[in-house]
PDB file of N, CA and C in Angstrom:
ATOM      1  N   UNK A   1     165.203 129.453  63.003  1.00  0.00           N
ATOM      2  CA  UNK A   1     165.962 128.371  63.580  1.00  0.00           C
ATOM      3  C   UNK A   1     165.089 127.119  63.715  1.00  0.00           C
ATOM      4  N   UNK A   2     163.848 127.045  64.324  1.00  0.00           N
ATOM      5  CA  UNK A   2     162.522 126.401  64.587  1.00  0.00           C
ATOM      6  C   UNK A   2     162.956 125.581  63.254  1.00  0.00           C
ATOM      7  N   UNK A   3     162.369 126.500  62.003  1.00  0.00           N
ATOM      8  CA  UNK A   3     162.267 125.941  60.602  1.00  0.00           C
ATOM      9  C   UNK A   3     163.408 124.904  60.091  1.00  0.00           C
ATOM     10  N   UNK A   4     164.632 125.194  60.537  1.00  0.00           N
ATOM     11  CA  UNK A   4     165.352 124.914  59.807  1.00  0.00           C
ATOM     12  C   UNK A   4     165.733 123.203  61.045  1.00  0.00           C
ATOM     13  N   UNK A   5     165.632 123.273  62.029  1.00  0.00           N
ATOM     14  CA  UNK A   5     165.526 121.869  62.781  1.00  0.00           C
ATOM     15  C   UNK A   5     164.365 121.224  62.402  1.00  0.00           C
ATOM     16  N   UNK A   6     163.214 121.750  61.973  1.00  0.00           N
ATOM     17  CA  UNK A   6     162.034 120.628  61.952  1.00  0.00           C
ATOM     18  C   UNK A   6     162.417 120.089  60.440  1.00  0.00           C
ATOM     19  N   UNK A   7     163.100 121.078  59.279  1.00  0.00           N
ATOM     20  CA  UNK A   7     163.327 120.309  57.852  1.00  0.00           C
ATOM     21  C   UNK A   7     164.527 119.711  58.201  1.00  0.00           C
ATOM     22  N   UNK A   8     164.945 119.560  58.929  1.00  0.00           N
ATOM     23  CA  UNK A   8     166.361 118.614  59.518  1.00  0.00           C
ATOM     24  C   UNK A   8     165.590 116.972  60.087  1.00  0.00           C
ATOM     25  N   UNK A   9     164.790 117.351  60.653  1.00  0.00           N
ATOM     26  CA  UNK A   9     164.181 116.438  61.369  1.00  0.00           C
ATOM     27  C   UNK A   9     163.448 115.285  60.469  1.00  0.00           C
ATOM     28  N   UNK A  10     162.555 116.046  59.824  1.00  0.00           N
ATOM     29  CA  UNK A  10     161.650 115.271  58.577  1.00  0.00           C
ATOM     30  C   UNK A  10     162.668 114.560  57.624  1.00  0.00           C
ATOM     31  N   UNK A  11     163.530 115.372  56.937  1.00  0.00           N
ATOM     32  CA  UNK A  11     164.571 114.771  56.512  1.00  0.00           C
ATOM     33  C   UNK A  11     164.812 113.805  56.930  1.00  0.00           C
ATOM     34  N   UNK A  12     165.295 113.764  58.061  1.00  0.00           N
ATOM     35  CA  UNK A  12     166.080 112.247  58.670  1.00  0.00           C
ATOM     36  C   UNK A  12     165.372 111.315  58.632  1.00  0.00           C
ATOM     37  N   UNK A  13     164.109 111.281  59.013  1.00  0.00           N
ATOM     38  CA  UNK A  13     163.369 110.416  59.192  1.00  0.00           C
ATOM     39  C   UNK A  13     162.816 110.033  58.059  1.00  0.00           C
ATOM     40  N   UNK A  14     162.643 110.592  56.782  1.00  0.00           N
ATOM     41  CA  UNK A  14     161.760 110.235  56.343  1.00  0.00           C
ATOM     42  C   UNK A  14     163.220 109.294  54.851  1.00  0.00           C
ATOM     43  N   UNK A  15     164.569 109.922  55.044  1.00  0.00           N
ATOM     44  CA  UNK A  15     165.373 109.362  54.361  1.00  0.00           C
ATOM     45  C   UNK A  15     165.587 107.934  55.528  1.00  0.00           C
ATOM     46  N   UNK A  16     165.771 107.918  56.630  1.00  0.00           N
ATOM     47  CA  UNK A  16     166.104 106.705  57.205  1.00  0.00           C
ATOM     48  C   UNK A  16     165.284 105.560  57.059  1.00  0.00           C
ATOM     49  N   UNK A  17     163.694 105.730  56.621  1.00  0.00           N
ATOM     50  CA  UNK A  17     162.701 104.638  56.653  1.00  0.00           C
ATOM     51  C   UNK A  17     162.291 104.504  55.198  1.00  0.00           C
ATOM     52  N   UNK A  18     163.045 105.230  54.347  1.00  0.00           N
ATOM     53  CA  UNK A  18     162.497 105.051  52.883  1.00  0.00           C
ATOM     54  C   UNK A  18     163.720 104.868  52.140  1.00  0.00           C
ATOM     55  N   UNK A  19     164.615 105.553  52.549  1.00  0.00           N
ATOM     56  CA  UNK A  19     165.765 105.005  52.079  1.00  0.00           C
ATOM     57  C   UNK A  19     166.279 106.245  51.240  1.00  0.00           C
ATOM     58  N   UNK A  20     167.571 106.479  50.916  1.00  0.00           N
ATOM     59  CA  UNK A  20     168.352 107.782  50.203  1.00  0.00           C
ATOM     60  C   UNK A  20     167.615 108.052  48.998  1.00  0.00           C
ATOM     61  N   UNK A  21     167.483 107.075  47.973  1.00  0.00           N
ATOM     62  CA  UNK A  21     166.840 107.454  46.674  1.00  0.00           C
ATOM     63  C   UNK A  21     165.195 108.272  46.955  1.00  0.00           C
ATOM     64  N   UNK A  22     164.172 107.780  47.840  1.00  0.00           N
ATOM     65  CA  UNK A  22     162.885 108.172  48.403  1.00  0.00           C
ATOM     66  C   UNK A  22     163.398 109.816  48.867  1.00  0.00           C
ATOM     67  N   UNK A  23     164.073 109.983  49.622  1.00  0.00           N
ATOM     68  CA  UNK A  23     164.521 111.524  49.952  1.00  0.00           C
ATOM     69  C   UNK A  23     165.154 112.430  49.059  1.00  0.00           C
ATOM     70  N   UNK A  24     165.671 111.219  48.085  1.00  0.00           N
ATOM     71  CA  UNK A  24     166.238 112.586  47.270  1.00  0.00           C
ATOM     72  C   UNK A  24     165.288 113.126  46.710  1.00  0.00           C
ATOM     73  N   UNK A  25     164.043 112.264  46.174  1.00  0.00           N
ATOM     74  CA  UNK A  25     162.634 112.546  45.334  1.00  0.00           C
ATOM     75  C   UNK A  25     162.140 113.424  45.759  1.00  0.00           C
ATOM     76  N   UNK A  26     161.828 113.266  47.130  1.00  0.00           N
ATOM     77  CA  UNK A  26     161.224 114.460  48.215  1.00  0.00           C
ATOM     78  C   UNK A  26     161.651 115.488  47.826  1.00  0.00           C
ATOM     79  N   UNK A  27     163.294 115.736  48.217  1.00  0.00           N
ATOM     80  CA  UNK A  27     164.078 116.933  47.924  1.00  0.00           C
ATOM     81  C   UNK A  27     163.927 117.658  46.813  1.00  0.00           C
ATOM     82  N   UNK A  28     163.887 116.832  45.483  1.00  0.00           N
ATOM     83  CA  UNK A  28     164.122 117.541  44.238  1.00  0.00           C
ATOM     84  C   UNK A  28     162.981 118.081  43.791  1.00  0.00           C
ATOM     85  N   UNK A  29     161.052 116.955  44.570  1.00  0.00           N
ATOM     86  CA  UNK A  29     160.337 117.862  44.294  1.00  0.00           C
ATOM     87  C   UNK A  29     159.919 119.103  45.252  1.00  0.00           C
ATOM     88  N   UNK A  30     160.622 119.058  46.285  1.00  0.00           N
ATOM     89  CA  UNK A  30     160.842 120.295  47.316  1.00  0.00           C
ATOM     90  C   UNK A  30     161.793 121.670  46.939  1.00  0.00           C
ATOM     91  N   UNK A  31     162.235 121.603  46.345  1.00  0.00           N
ATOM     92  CA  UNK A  31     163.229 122.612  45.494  1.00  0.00           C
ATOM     93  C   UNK A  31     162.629 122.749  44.121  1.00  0.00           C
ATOM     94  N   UNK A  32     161.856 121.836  43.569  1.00  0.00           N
ATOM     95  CA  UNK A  32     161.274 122.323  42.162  1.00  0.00           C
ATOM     96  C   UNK A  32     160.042 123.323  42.601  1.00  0.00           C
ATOM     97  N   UNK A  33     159.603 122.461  43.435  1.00  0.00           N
ATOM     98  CA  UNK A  33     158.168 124.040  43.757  1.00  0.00           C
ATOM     99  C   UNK A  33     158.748 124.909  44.151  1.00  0.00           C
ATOM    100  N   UNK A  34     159.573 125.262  45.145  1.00  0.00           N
ATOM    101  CA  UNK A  34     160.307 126.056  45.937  1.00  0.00           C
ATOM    102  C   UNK A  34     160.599 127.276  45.034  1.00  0.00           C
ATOM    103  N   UNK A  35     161.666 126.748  43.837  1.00  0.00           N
ATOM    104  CA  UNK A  35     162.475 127.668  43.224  1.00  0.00           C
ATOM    105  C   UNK A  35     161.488 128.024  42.075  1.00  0.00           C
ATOM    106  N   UNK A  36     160.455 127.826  41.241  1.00  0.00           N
ATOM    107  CA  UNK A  36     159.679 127.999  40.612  1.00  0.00           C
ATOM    108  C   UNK A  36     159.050 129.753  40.620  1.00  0.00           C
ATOM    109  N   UNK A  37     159.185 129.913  39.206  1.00  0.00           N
ATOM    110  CA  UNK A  37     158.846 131.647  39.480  1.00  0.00           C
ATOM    111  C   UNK A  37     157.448 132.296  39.696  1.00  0.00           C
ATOM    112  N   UNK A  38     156.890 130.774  39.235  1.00  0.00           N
ATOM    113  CA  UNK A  38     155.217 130.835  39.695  1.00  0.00           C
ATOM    114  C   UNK A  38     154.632 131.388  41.042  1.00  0.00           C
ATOM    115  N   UNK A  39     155.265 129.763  42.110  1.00  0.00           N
ATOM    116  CA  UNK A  39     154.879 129.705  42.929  1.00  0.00           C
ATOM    117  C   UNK A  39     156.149 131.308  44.097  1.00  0.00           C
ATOM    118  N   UNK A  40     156.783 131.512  43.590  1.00  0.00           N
ATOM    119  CA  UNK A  40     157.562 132.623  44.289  1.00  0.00           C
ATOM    120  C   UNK A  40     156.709 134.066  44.003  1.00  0.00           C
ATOM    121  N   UNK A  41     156.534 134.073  43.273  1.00  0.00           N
ATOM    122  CA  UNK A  41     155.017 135.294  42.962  1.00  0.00           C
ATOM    123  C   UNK A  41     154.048 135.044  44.059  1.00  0.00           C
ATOM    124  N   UNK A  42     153.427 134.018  43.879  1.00  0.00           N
ATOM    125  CA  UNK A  42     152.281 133.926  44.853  1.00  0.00           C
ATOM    126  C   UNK A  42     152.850 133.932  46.564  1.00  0.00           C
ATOM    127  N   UNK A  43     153.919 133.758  46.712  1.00  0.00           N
ATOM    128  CA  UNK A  43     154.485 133.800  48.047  1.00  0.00           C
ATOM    129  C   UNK A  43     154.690 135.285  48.090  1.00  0.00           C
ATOM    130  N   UNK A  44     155.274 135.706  47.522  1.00  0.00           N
ATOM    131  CA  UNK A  44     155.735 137.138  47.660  1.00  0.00           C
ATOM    132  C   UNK A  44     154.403 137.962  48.072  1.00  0.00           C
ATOM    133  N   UNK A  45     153.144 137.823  47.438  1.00  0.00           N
ATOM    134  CA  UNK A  45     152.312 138.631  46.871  1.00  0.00           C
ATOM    135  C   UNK A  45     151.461 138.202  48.452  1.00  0.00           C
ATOM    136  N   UNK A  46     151.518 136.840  48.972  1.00  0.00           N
ATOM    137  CA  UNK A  46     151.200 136.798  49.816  1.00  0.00           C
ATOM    138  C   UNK A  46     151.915 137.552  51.204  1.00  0.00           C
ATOM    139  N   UNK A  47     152.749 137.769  51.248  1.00  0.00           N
ATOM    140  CA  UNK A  47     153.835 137.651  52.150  1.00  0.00           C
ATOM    141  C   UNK A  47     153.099 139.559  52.323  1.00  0.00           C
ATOM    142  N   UNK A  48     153.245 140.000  50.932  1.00  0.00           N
ATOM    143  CA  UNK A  48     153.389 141.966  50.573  1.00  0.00           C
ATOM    144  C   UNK A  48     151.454 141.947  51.290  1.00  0.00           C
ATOM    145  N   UNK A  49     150.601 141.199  51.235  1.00  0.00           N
ATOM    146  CA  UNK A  49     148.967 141.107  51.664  1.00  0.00           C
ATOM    147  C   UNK A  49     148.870 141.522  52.782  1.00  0.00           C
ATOM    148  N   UNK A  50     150.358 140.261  53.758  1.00  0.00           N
ATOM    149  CA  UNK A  50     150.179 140.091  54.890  1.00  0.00           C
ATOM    150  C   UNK A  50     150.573 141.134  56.005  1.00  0.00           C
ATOM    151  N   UNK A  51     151.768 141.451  55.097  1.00  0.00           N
ATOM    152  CA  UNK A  51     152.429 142.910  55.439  1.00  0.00           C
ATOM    153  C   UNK A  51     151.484 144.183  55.766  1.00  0.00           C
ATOM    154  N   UNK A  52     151.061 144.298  54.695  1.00  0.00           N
ATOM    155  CA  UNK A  52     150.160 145.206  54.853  1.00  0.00           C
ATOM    156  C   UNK A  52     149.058 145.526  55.840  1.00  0.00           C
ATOM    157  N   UNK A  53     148.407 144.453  56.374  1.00  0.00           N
ATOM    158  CA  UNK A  53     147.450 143.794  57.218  1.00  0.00           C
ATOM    159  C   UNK A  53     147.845 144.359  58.492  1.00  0.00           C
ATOM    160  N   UNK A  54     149.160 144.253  59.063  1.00  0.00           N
ATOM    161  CA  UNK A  54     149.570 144.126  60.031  1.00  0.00           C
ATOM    162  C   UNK A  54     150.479 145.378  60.142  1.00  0.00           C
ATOM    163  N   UNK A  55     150.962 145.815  59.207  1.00  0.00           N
ATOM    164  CA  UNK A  55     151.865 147.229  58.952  1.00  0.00           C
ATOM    165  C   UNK A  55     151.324 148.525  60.566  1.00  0.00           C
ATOM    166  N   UNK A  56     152.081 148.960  60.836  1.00  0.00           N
ATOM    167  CA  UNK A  56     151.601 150.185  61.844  1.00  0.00           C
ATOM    168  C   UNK A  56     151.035 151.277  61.406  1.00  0.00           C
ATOM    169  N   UNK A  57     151.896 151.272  59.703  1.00  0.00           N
ATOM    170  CA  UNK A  57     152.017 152.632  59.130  1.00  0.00           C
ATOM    171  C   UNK A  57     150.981 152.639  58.704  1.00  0.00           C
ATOM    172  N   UNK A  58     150.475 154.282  57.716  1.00  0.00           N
ATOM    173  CA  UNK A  58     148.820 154.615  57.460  1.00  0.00           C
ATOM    174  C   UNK A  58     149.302 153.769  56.238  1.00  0.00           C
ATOM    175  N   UNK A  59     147.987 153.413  55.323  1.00  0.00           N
ATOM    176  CA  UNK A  59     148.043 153.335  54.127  1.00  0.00           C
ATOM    177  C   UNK A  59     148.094 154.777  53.238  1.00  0.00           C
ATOM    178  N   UNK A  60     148.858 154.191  52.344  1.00  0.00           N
ATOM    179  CA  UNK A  60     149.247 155.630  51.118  1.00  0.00           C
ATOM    180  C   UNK A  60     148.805 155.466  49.926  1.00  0.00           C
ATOM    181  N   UNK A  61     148.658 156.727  49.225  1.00  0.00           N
ATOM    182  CA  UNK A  61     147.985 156.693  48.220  1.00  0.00           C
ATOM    183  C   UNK A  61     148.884 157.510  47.329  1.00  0.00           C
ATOM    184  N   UNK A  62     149.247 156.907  46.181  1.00  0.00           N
ATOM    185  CA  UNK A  62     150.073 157.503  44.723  1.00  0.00           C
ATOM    186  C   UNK A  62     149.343 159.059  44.609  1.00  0.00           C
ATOM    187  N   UNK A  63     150.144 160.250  44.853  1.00  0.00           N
ATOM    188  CA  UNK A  63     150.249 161.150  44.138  1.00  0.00           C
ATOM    189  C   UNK A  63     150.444 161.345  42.631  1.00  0.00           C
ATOM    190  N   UNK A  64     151.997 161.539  42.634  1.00  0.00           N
ATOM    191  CA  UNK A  64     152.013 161.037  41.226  1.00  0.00           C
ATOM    192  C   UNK A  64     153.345 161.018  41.247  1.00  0.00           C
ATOM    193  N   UNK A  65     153.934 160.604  40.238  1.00  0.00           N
ATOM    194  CA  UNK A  65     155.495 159.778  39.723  1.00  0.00           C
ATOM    195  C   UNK A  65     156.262 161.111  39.087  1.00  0.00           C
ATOM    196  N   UNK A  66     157.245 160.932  40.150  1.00  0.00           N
ATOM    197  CA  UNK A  66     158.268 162.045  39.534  1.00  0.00           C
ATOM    198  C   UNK A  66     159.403 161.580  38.311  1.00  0.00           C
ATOM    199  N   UNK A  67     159.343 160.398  38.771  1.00  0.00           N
ATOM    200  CA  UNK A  67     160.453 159.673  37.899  1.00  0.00           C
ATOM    201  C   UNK A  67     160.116 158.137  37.389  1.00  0.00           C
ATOM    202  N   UNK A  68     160.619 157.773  36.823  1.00  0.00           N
ATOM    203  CA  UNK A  68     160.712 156.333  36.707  1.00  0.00           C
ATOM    204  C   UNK A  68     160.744 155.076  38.284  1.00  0.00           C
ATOM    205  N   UNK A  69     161.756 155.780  39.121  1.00  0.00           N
ATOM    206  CA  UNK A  69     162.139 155.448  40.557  1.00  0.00           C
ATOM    207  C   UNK A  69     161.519 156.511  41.775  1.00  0.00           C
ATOM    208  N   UNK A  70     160.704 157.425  41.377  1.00  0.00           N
ATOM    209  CA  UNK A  70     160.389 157.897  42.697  1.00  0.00           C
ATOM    210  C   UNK A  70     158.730 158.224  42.694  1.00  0.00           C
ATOM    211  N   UNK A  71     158.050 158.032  43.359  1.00  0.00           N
ATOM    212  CA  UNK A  71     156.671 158.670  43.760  1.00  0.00           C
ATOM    213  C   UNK A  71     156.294 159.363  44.747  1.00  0.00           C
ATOM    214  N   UNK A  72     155.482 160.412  44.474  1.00  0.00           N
ATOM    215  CA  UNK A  72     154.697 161.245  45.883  1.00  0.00           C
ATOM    216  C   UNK A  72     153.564 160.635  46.229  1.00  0.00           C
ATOM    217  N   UNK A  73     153.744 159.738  48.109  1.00  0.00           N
ATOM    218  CA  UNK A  73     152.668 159.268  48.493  1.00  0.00           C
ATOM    219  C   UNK A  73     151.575 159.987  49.421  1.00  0.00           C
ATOM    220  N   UNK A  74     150.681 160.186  49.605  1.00  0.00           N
ATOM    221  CA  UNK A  74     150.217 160.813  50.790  1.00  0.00           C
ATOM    222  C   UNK A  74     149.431 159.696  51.652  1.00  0.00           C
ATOM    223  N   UNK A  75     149.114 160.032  52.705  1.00  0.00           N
ATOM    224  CA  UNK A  75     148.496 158.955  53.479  1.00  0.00           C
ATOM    225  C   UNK A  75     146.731 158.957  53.293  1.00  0.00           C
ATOM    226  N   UNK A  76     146.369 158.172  53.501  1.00  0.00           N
ATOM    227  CA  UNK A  76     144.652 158.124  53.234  1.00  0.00           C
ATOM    228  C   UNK A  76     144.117 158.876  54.632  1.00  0.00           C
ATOM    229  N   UNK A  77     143.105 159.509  54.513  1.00  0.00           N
ATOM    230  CA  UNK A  77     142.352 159.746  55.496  1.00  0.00           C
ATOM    231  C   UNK A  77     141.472 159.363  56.190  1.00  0.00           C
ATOM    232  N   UNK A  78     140.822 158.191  55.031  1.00  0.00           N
ATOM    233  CA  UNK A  78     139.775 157.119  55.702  1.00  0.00           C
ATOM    234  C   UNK A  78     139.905 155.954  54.584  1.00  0.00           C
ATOM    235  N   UNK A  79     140.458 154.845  55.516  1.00  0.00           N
ATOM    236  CA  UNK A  79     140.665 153.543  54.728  1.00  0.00           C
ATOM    237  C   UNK A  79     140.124 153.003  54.364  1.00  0.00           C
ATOM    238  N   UNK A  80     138.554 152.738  54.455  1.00  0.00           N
ATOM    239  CA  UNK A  80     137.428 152.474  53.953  1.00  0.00           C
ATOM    240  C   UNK A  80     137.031 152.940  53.128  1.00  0.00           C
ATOM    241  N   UNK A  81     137.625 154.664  52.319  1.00  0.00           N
ATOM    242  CA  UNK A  81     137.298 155.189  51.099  1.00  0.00           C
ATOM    243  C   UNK A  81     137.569 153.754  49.900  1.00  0.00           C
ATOM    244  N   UNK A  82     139.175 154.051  50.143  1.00  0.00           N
ATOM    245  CA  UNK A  82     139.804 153.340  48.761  1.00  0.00           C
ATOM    246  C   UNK A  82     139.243 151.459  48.965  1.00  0.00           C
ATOM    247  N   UNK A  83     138.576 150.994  49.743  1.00  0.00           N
ATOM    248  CA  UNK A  83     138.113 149.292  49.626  1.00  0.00           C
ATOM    249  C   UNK A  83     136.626 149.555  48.921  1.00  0.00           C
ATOM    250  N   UNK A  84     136.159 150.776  49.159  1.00  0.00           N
ATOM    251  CA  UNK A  84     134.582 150.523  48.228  1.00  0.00           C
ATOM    252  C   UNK A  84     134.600 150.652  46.990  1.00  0.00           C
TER     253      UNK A  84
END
């Protein structure tokens, strides 16, 4: 909610003192990075880092692949094995 009043906010202001054409520029290069499959990788990949970081659960480790769609995970026993 936060997010979505402060890009409400900037918006206004920054179309009211520059004028409609200046905001649309903003906009279109705000939606070109945005929607870009580049920069959506690196968000994601960040996002899956951060997850992890903070996750409750143990970390798991690939058994092995039963299928195309399924794997056997087991949990690590010492998390410091698999970072060296």
């Amino acid at each position: 909610m936060f997010r979505i009043v402060f890009v409400l906010g900037v918006g206004y202001v920054l179309g009211a003192k520059a004028g409609r054409r200046r905001y649309e520029q903003i906009a279109g290069t705000y939606r070109a990075v945005t929607e870009n499959p580049a920069t959506k990788a690196v968000l994601d990949a960040g996002r899956r880092k951060l997850a992890d970081r903070v996750s409750p659960d143990p970390a798991l480790v690939k058994l092995t692949a039963i299928d195309a769609e399924t794997t056997v995970l087991e949990p690590l026993e010492d998390e410091t094995a698999e970072r060296r």
